[in-house]
Each structure stands twice: as structure tokens, then as C-alpha cells.
N, C-alpha and C. Protein backbone atom coordinates (compact mmCIF):
# COMPACT_ATOMS: atom_id res chain seq x y z
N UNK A 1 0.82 -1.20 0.00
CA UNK A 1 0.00 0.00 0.00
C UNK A 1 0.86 1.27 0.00
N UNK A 2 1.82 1.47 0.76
CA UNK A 2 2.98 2.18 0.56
C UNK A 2 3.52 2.41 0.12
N UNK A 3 3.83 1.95 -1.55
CA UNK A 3 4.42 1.94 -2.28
C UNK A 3 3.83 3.08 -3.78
N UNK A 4 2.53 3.38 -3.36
CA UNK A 4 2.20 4.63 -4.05
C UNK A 4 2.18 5.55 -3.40
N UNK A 5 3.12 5.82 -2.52
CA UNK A 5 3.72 7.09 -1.83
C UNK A 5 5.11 7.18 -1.95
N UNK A 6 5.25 8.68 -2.45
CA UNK A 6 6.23 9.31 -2.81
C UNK A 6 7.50 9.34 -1.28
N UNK A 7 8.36 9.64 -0.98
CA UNK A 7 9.00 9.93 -0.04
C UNK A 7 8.26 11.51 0.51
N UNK A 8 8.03 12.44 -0.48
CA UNK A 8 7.75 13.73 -0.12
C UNK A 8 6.34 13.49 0.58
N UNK A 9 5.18 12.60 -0.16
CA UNK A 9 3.61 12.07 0.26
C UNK A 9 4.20 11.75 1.57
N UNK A 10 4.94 10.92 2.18
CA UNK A 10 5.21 10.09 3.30
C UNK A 10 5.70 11.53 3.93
N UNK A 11 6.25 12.41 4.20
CA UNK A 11 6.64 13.67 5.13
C UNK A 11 6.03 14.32 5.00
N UNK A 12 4.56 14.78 3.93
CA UNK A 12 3.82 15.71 3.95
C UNK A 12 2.75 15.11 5.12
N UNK A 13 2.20 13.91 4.98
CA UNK A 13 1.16 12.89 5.81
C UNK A 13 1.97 13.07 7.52
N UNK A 14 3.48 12.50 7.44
CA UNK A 14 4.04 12.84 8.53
C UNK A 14 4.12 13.78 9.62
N UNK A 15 4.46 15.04 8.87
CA UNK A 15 3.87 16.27 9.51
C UNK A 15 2.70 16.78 9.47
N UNK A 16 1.47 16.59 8.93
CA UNK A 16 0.54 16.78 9.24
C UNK A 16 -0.43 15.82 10.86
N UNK A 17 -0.02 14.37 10.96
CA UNK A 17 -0.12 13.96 11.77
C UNK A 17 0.28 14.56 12.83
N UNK A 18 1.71 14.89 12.62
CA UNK A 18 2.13 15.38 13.95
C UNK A 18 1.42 16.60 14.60
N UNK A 19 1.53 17.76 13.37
CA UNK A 19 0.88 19.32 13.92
C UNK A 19 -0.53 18.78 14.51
N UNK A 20 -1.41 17.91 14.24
CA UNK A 20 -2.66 17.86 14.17
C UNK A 20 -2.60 16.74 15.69
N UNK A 21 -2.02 16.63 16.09
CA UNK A 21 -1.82 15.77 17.61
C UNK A 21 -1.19 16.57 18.47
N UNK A 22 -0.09 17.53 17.97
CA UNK A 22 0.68 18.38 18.79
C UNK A 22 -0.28 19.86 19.48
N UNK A 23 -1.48 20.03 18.12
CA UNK A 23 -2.37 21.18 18.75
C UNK A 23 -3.29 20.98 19.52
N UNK A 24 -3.77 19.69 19.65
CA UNK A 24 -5.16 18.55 19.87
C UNK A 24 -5.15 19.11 21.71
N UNK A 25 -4.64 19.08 22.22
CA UNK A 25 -4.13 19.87 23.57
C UNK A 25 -4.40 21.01 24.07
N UNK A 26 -3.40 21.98 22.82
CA UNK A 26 -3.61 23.44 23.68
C UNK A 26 -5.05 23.84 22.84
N UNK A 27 -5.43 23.50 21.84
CA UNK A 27 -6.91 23.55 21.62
C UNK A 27 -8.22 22.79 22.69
N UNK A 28 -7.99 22.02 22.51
CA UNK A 28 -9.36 21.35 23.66
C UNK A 28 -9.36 21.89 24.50
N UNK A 29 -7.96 22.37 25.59
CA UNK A 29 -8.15 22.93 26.79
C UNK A 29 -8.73 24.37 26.85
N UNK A 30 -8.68 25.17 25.30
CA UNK A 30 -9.14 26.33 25.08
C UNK A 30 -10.65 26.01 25.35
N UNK A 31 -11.12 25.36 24.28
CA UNK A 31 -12.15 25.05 24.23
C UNK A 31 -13.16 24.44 25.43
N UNK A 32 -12.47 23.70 26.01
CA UNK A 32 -13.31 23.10 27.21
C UNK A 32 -13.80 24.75 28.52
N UNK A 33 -13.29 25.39 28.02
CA UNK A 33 -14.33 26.33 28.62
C UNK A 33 -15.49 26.95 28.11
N UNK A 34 -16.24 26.49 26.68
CA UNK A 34 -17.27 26.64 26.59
C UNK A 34 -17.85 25.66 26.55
N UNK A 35 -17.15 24.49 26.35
CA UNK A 35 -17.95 22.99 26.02
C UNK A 35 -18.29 22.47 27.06
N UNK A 36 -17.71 22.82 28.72
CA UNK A 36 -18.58 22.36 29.56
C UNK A 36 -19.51 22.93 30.50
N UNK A 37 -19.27 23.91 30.44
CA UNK A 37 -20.47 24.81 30.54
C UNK A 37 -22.02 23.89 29.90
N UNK A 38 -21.95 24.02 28.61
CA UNK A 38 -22.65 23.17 28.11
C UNK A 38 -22.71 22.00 28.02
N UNK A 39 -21.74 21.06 28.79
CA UNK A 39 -22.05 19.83 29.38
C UNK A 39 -21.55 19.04 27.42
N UNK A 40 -21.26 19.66 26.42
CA UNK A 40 -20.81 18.72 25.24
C UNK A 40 -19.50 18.64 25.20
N UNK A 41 -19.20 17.73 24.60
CA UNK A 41 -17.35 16.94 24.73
C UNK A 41 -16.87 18.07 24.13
N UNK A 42 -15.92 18.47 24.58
CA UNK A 42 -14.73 19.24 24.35
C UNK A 42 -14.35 19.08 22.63
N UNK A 43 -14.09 18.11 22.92
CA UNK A 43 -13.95 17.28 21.29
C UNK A 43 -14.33 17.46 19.93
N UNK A 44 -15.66 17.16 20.24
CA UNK A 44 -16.43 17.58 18.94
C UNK A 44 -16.88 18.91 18.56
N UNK A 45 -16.65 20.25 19.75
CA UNK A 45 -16.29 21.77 19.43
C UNK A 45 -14.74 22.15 18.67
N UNK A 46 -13.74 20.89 19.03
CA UNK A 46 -12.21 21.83 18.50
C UNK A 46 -11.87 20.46 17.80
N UNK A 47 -12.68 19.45 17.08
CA UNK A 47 -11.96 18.19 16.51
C UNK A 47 -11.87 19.22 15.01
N UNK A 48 -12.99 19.88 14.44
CA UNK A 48 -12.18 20.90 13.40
C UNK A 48 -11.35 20.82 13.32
N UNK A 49 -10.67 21.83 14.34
CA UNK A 49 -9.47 22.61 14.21
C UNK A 49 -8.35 21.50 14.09
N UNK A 50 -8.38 20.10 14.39
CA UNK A 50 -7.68 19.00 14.39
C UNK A 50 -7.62 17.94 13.33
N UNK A 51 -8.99 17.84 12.79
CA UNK A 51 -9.22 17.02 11.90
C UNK A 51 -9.24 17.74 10.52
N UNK A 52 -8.29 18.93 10.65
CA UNK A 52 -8.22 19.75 9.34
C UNK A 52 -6.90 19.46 8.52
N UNK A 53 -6.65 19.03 9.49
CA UNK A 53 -5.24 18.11 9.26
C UNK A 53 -5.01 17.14 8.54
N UNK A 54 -6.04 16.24 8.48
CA UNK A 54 -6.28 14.82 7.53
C UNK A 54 -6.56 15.19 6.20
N UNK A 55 -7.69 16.47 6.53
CA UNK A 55 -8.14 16.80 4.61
C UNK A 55 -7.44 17.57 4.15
N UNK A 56 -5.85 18.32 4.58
CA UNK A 56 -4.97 18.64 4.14
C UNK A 56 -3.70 17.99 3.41
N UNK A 57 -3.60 16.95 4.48
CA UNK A 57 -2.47 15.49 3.80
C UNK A 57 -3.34 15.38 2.78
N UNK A 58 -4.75 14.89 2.71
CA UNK A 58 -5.32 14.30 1.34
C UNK A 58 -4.96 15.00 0.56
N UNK A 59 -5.40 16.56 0.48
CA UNK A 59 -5.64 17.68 -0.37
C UNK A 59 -4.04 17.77 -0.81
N UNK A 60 -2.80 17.96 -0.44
CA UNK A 60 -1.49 17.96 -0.66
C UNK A 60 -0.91 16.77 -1.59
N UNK A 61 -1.10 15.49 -1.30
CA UNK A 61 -0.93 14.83 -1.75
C UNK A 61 -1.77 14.07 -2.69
N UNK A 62 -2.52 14.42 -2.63
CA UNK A 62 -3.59 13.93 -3.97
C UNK A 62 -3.56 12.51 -4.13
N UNK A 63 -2.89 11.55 -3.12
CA UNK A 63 -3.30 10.42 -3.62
C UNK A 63 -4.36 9.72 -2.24
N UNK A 64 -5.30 8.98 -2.91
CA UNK A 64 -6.13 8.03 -1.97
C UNK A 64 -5.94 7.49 -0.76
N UNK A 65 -6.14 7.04 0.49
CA UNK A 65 -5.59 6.62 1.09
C UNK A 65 -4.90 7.44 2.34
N UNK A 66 -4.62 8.94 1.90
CA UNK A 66 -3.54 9.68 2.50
C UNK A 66 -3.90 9.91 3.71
N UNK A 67 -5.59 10.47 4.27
CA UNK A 67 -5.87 10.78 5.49
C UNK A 67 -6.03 9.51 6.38
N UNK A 68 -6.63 8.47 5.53
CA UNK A 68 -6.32 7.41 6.63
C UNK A 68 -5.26 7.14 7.11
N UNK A 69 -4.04 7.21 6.25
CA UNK A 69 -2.76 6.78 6.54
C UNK A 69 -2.29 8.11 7.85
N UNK A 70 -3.03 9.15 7.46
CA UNK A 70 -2.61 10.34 8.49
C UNK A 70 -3.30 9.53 9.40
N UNK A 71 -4.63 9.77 9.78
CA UNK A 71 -5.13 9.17 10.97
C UNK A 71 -4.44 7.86 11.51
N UNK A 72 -3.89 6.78 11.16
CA UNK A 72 -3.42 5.71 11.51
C UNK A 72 -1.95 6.32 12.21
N UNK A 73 -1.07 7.16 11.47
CA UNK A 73 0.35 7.85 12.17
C UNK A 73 -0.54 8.77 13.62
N UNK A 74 -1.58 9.45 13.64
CA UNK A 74 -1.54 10.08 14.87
C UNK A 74 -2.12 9.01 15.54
N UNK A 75 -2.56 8.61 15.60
CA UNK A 75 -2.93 6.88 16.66
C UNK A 75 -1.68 6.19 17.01
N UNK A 76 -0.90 6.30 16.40
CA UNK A 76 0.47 5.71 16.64
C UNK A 76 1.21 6.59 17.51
N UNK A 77 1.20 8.00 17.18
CA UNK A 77 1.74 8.65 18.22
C UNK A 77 1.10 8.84 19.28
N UNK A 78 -0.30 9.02 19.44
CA UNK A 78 -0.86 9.04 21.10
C UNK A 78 -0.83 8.12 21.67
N UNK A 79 -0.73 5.96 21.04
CA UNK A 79 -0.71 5.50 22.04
C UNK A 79 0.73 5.54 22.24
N UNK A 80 1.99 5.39 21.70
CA UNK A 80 3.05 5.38 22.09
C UNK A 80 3.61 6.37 22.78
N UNK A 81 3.27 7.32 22.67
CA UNK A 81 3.40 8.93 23.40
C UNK A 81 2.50 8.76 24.52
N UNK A 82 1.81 8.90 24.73
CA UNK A 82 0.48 8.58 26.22
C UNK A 82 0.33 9.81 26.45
N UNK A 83 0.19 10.74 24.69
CA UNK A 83 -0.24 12.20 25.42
C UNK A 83 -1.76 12.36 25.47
N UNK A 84 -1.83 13.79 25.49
CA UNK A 84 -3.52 13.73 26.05
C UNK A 84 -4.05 13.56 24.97
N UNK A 85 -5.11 12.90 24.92
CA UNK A 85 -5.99 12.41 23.52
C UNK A 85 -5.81 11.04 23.17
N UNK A 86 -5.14 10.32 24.08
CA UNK A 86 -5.14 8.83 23.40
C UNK A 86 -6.32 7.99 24.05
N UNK A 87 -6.69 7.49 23.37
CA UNK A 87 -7.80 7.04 24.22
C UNK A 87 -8.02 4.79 24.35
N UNK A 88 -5.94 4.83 24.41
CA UNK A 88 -5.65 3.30 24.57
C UNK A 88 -5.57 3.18 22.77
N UNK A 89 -5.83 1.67 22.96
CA UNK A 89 -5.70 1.04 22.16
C UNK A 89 -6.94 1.45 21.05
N UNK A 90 -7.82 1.61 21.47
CA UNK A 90 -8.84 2.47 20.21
C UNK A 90 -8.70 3.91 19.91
N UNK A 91 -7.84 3.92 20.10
CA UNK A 91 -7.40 5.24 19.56
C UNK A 91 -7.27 5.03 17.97
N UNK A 92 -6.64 3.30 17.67
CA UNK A 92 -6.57 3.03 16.54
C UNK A 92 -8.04 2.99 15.70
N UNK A 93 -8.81 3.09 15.95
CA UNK A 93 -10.44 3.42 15.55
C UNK A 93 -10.70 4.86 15.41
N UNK A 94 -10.32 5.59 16.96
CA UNK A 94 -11.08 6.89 16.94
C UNK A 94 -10.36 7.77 16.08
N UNK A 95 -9.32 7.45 15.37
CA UNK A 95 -8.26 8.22 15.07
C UNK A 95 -8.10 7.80 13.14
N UNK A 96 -8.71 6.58 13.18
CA UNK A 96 -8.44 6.40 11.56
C UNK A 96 -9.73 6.20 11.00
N UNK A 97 -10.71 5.97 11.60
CA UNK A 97 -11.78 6.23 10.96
C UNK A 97 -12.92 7.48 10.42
N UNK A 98 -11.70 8.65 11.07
CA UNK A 98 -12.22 9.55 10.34
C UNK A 98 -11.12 9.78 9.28
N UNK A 99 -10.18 9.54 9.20
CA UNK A 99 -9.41 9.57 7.96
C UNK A 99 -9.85 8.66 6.85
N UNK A 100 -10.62 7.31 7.16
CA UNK A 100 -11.16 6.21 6.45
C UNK A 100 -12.29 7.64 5.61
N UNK A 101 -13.14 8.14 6.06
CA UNK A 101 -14.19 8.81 6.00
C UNK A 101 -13.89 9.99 4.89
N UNK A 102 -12.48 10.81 5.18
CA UNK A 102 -12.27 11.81 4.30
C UNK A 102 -11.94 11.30 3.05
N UNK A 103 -11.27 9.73 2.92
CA UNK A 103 -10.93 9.20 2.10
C UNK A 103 -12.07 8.92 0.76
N UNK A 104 -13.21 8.21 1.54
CA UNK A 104 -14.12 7.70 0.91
C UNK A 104 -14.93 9.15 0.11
N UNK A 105 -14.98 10.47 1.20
CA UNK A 105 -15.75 10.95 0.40
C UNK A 105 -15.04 11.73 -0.51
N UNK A 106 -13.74 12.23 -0.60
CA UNK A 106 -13.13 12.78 -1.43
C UNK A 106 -13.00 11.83 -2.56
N UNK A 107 -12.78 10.16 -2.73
CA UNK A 107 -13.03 9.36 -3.92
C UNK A 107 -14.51 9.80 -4.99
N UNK A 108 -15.58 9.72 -4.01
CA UNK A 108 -16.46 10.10 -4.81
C UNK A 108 -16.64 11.10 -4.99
N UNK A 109 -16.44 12.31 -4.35
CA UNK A 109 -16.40 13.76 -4.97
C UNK A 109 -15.77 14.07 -6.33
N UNK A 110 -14.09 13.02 -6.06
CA UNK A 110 -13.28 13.83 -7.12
C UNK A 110 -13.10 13.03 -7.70
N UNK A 111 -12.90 11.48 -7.90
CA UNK A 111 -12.84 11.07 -9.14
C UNK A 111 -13.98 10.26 -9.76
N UNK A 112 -14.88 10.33 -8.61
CA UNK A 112 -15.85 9.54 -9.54
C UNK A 112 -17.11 10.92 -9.84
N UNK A 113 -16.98 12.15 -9.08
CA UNK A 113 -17.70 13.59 -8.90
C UNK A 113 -17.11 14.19 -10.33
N UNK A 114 -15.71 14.16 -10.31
CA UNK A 114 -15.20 14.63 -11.41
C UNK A 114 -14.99 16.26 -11.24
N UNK A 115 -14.75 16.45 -9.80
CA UNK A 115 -14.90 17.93 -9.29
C UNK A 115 -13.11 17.60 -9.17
N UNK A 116 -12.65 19.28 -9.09
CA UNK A 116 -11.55 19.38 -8.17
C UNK A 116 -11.27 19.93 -6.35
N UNK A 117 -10.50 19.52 -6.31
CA UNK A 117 -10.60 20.12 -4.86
C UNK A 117 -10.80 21.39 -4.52
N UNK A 118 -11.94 21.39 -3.69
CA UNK A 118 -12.64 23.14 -3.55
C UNK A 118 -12.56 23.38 -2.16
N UNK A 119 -13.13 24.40 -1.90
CA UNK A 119 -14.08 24.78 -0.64
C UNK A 119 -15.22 24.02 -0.63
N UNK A 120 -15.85 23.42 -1.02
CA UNK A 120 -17.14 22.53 -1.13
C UNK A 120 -16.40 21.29 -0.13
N UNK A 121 -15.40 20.51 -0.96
CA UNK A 121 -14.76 19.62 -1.31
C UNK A 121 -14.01 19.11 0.28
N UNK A 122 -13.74 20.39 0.84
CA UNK A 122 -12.97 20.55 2.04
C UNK A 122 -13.73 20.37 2.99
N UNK A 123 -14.69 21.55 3.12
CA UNK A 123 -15.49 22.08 3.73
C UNK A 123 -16.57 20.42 4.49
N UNK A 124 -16.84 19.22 3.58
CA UNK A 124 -17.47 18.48 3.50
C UNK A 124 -16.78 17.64 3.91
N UNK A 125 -15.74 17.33 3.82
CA UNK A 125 -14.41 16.76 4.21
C UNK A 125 -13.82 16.67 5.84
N UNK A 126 -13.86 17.96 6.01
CA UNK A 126 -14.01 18.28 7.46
C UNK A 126 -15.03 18.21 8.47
N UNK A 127 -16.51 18.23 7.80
CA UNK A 127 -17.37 17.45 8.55
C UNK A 127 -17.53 16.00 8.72
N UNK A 128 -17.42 15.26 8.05
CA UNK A 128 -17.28 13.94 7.97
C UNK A 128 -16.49 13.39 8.90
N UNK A 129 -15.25 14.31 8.75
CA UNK A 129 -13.91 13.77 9.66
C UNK A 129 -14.57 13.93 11.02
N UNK A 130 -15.00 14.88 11.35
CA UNK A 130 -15.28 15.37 12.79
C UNK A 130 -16.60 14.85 13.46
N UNK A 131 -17.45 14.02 12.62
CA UNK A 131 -18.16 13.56 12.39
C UNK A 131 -18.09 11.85 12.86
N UNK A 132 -17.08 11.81 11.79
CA UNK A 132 -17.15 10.37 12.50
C UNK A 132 -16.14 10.26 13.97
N UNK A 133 -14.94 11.06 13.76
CA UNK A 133 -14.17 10.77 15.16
C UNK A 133 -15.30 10.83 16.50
N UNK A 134 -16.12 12.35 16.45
CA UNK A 134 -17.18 12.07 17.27
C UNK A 134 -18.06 10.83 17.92
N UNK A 135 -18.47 10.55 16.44
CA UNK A 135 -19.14 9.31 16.57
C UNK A 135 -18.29 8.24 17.69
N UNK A 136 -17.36 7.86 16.72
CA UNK A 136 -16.43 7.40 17.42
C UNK A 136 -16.19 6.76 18.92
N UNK A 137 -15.94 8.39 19.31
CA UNK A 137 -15.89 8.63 20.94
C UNK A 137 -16.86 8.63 21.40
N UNK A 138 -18.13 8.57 20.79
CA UNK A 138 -19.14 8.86 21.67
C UNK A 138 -19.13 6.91 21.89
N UNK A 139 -19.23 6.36 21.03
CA UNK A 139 -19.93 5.00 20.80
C UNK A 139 -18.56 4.17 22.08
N UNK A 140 -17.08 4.86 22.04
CA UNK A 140 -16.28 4.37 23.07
C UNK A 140 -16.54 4.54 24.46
N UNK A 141 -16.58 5.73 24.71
CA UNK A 141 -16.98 5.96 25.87
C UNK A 141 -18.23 6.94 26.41
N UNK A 142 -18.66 7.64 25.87
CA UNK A 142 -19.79 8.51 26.25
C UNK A 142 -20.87 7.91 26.43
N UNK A 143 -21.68 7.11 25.39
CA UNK A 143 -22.99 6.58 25.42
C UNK A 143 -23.62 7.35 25.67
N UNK A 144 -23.56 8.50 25.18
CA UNK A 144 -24.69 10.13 25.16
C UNK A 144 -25.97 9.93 24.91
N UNK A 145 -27.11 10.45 25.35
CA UNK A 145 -28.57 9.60 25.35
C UNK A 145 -28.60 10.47 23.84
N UNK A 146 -29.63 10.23 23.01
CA UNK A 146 -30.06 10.78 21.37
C UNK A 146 -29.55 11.97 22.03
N UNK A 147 -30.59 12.77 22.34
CA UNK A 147 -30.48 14.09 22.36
C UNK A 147 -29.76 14.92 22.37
N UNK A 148 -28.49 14.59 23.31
CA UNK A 148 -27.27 15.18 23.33
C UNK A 148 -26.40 15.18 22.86
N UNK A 149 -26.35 13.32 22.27
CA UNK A 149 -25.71 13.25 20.75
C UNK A 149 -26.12 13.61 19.54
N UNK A 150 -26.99 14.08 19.55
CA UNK A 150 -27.50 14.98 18.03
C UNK A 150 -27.12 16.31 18.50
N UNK A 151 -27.29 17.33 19.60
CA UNK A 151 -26.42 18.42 19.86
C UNK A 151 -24.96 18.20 19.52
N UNK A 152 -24.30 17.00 20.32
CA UNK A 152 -22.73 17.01 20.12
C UNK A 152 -22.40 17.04 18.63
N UNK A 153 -23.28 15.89 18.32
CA UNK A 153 -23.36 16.01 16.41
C UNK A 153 -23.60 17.26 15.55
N UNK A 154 -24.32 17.98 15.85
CA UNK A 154 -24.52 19.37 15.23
C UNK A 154 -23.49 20.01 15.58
N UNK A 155 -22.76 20.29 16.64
CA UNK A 155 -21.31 21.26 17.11
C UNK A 155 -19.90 20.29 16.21
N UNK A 156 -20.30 19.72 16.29
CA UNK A 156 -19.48 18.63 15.28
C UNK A 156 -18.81 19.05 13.73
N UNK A 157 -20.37 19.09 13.02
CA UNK A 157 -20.26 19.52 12.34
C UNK A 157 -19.90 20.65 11.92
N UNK A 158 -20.45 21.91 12.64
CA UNK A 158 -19.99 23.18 12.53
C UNK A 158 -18.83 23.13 12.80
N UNK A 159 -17.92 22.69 13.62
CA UNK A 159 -16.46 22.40 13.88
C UNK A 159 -15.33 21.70 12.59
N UNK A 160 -16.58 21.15 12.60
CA UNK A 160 -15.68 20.32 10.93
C UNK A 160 -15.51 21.10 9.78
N UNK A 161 -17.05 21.75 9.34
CA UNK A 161 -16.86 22.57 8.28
C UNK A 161 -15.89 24.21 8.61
N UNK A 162 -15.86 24.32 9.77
CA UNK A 162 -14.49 25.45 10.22
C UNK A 162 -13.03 24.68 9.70
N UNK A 163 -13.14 24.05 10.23
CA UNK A 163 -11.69 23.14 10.10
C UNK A 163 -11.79 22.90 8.27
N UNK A 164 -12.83 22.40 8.13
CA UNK A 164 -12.33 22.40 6.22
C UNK A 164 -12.15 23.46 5.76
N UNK A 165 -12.83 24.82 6.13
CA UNK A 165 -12.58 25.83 4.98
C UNK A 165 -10.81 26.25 5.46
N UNK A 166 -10.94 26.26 6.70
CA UNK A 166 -9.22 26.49 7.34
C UNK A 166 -8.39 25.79 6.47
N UNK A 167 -8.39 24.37 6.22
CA UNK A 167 -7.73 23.66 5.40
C UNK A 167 -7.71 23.83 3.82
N UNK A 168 -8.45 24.50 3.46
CA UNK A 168 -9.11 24.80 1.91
C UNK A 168 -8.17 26.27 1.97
N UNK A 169 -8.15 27.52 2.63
CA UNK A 169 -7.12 27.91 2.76
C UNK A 169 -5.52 28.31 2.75
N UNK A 170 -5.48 27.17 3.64
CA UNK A 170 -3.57 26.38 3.37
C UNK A 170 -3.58 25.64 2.78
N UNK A 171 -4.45 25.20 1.93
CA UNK A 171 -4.44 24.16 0.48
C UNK A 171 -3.65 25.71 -0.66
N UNK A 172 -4.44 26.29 -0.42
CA UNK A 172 -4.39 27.29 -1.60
C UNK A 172 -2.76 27.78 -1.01
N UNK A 173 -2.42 27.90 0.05
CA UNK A 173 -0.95 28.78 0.32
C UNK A 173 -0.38 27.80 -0.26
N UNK A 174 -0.35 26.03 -0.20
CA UNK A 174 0.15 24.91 -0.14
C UNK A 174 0.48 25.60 -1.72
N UNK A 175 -0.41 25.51 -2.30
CA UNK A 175 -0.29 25.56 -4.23
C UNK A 175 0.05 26.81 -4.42
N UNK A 176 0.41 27.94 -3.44
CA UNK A 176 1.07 29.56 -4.24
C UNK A 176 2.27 28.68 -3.85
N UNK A 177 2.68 28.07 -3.05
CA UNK A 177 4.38 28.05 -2.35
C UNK A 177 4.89 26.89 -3.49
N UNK A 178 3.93 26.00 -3.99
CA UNK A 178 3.93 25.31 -5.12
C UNK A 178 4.69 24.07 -4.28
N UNK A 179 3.67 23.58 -3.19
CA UNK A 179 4.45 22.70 -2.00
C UNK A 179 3.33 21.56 -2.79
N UNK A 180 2.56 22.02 -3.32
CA UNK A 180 1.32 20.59 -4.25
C UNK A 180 1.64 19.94 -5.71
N UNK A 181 2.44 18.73 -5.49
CA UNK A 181 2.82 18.84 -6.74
C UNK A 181 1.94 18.46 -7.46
N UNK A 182 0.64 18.39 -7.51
CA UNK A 182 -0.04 17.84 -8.83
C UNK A 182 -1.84 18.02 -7.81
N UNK A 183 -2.66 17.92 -9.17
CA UNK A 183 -4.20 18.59 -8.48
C UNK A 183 -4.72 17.08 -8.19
N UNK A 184 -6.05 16.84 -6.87
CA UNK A 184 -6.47 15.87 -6.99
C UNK A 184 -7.34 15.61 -8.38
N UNK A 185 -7.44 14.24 -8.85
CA UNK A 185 -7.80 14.45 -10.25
C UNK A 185 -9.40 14.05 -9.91
């Protein structure tokens, strides 16, 4: 599977894992002062700002596969690291199945959509991601009754589609600095 990655694909995915585990911290703790107030996970208000990270490796590297492979490297670093956000051994779940997610829908957007990578593209990208990690965590440990998981789910989303247009953004600096070598097709 690795072998349709470039050396540059493999350090672009690399550092994006990392920034996107290294902020996961001083973000939540920002955040957890409005999220518990309102009694919703911390999480699914600043997983955006985190999971903008995955649809950026995709968006950079243009090949398939890329955010999962991101999500699978930051699962690797929280459980081996034991920093904040690991959540054990399913971390390998909560952590690649929203990269599984950006994967799938950017396939059908862009090559079977026949779109290029947009603000749409992102924007949709980043909910999904934040979306399912949510899910995720909720189904690991929360067991949130409906109600509150359709609130957490709605902040979710709005969090996600922040985090995509953010990423849709530094997609575009990515392609002035000409750090993208080629468009998703």
C-alpha cells in the first residue's frame, strides 16, 4: 500500500499527523471552557481545528488513502506517546476512521464527482472527519442519550466545516508556495 507514496507524500502525511496531535491539547483545553459549561465533549467543538489536518495530507498529496494513513500515524503517536488524547488502544479506531471517512468521500467527490478540490470539497471533508471521530468517541466511551448526541453532532459539524474551509485555505498557500505537486484528479 505504501508503495504509491512518494517519499515527499510520506513527510507531507508525517507532519501533518504530527501538527494535528501536537495542537489537539492546547486547543481542547481552550475550548473546554465553553464545552462544559454546556455539558458537550470538548472534542467535537475543536476536533475541526484537528481534523483539518487529515483533509490537508489528502488535499497535498492527492493520492487516496492519504488521510487514513494520516489518521493511523496520529494513533500511533498518542498510544506510544500517552499524550492527552489517546484514548488506549482504540485510539486506533477513533483516530483512523475519520481519515477512512475523508478518504471515501473525497473518492467520490473527485474522481468519480469529477470535481476538483474546492471549498465545497474541504469544507465536507471536514465534517465527515469530525463527524465520525465524534461518533467514534461517543460509541467508546460517552454513550450520550439521542439528544445530546445529536447536539454534540450538530457542534461537530460546525467544527468540521471550520476546520475544512481552514484547510481549503492552506491548500491554496500549499499551491502559491507550489508545496502541491499535482491537483487531486
Amino acid at each position: 500500500m505504501l508503495k504509491k507514496f512518494s517519499t515527499y507524500d510520506i513527510i507531507i502525511i508525517a507532519v501533518m499527523a504530527a501538527v494535528g496531535v501536537a495542537i489537539k491539547p492546547v486547543v481542547s483545553s481552550a475550548v473546554h471552557l465553553v464545552s462544559a459549561p454546556l455539558m458537550i465533549p470538548g472534542g467535537s467543538l475543536a476536533g475541526g481545528l484537528y481534523m483539518m489536518w487529515l483533509v490537508l495530507a489528502a488535499a497535498i498529496t492527492g493520492k487516496p488513502g492519504s488521510a487514513t494513513l494520516c489518521g493511523i500515524v496520529q494513533a500511533v503517536i498518542v498510544v506510544f506517546t500517552g499524550i492527552p488524547g489517546s484514548h488506549g488502544v482504540m485510539s486506533f479506531v477513533s483516530y483512523t476512521a475519520p481519515g477512512v471517512c475523508v478518504d471515501v468521500l473525497l473518492l467520490l467527490l473527485l474522481r468519480v464527482g469529477g470535481r476538483d478540490f474546492d471549498l465545497l470539497a474541504a469544507v465536507l471533508s471536514g465534517i465527515v472527519a469530525n463527524l465520525a471521530g465524534t461518533y467514534c468517541v461517543n460509541i467508546i466511551f460517552f454513550h450520550l442519550p439521542a439528544l445530546f448526541l445529536a447536539l454534540t453532532l450538530c457542534a461537530a459539524a460546525l467544527s468540521g466545516a471550520a476546520g475544512g474551509a481552514i484547510a481549503n485555505a492552506l491548500y491554496k498557500v500549499a499551491r502559491k508556495y507550489r508545496l502541491v505537486r499535482r491537483r487531486i484528479p
